[in-house]
C-alpha atoms as a PDB file:
ATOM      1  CA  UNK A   1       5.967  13.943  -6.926  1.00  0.00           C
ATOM      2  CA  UNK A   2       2.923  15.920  -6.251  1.00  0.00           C
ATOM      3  CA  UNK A   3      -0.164  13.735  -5.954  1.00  0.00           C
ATOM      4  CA  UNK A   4      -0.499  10.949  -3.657  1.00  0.00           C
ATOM      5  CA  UNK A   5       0.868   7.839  -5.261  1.00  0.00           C
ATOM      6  CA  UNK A   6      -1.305   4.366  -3.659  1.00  0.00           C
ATOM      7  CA  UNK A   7      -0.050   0.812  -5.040  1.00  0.00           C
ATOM      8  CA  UNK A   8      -1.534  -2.132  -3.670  1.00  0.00           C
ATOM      9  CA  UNK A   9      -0.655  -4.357  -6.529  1.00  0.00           C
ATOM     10  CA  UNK A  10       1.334  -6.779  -4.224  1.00  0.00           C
ATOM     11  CA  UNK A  11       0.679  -8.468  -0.935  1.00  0.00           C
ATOM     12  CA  UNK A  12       1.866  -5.157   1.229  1.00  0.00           C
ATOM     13  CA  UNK A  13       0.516  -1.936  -0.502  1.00  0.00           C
ATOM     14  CA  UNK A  14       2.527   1.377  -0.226  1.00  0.00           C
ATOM     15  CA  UNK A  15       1.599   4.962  -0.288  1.00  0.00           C
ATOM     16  CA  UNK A  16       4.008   7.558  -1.293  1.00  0.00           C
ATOM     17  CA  UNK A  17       3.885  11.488  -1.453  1.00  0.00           C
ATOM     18  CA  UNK A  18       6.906  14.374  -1.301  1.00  0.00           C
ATOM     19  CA  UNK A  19       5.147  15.767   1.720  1.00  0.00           C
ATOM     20  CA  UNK A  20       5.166  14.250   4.993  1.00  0.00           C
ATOM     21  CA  UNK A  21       2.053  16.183   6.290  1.00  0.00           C
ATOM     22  CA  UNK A  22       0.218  14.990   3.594  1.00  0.00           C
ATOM     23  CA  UNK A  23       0.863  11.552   4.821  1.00  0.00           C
ATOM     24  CA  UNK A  24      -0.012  11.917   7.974  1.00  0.00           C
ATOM     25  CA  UNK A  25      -3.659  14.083   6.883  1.00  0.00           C
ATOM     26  CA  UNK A  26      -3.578  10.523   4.665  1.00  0.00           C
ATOM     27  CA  UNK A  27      -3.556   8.741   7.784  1.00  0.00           C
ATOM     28  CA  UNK A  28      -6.477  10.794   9.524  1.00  0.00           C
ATOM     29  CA  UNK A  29      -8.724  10.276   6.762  1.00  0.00           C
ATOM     30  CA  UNK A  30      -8.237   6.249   6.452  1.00  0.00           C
ATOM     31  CA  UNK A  31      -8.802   6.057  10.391  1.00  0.00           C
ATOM     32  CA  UNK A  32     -11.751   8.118  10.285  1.00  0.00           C
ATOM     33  CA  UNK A  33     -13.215   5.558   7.731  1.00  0.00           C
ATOM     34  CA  UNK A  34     -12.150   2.496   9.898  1.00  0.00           C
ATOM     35  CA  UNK A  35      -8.987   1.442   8.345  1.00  0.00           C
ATOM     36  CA  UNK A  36      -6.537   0.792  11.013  1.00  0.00           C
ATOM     37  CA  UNK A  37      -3.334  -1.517   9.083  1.00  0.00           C
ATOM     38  CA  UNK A  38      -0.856   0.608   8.072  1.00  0.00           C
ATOM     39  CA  UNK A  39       2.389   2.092   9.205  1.00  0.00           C
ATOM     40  CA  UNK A  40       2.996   5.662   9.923  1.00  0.00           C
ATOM     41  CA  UNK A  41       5.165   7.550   7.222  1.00  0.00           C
ATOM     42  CA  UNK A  42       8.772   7.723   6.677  1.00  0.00           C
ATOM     43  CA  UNK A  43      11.621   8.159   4.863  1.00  0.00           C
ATOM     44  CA  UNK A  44      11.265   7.311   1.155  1.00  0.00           C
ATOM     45  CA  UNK A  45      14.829   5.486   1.176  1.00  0.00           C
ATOM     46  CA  UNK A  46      14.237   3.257  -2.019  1.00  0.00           C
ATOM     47  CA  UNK A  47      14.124   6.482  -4.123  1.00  0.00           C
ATOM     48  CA  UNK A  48      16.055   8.617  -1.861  1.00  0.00           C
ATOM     49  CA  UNK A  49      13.461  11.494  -1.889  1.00  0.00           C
ATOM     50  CA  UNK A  50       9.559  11.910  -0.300  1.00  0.00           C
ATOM     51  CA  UNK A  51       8.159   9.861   1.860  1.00  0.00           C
ATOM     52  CA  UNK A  52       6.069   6.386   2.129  1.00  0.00           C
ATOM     53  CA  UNK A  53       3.999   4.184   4.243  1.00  0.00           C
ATOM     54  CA  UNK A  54       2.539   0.755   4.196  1.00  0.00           C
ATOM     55  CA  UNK A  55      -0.796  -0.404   3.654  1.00  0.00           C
ATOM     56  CA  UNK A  56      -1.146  -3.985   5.717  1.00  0.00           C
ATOM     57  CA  UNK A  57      -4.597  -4.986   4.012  1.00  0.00           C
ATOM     58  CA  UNK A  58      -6.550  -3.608   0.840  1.00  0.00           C
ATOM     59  CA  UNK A  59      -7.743   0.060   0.713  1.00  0.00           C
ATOM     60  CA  UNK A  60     -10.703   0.594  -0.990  1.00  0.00           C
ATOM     61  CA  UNK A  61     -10.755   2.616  -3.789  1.00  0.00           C
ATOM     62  CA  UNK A  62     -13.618   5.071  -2.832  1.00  0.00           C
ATOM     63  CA  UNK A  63     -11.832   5.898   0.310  1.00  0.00           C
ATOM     64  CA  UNK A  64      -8.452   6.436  -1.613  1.00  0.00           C
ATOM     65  CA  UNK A  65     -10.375   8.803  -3.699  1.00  0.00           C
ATOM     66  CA  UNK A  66     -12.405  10.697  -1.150  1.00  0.00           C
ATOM     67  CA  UNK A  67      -8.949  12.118   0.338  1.00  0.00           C
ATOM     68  CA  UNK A  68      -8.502  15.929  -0.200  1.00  0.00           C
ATOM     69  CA  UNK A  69      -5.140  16.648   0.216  1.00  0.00           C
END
């Protein structure tokens, strides 16, 4: 799992990548653009690898896409 992986097809949207860092430069970027519901990164344990977070409202997609990792 290389590129940043964003599904907000359900009520709670997720956000998963192999790197924690990149996470957390994920999380930089979304508060910089005013987007302050989401949890900070853990432990993927549902696939036993990476890491995730939660998304607590709708991202939109030209901020999802403006990320550099």
């Amino acid at each position: 799992m290389s590129a940043l992986e964003v599904d907000q097809s359900g009520e709670i949207g997720h956000v998963h990548h192999s790197q924690r860092q990149i996470l957390l430069n994920f999380v930089k970027h979304i508060k910089s653009n005013g987007f302050l519901r989401y949890s900070y990164p853990m432990p993927d344990q549902e696939r036993g690898e990476g890491w995730m977070m939660f998304l607590y409202e709708r991202l939109s997609v030209d901020i999802i896409n403006s990320f550099e990792a």
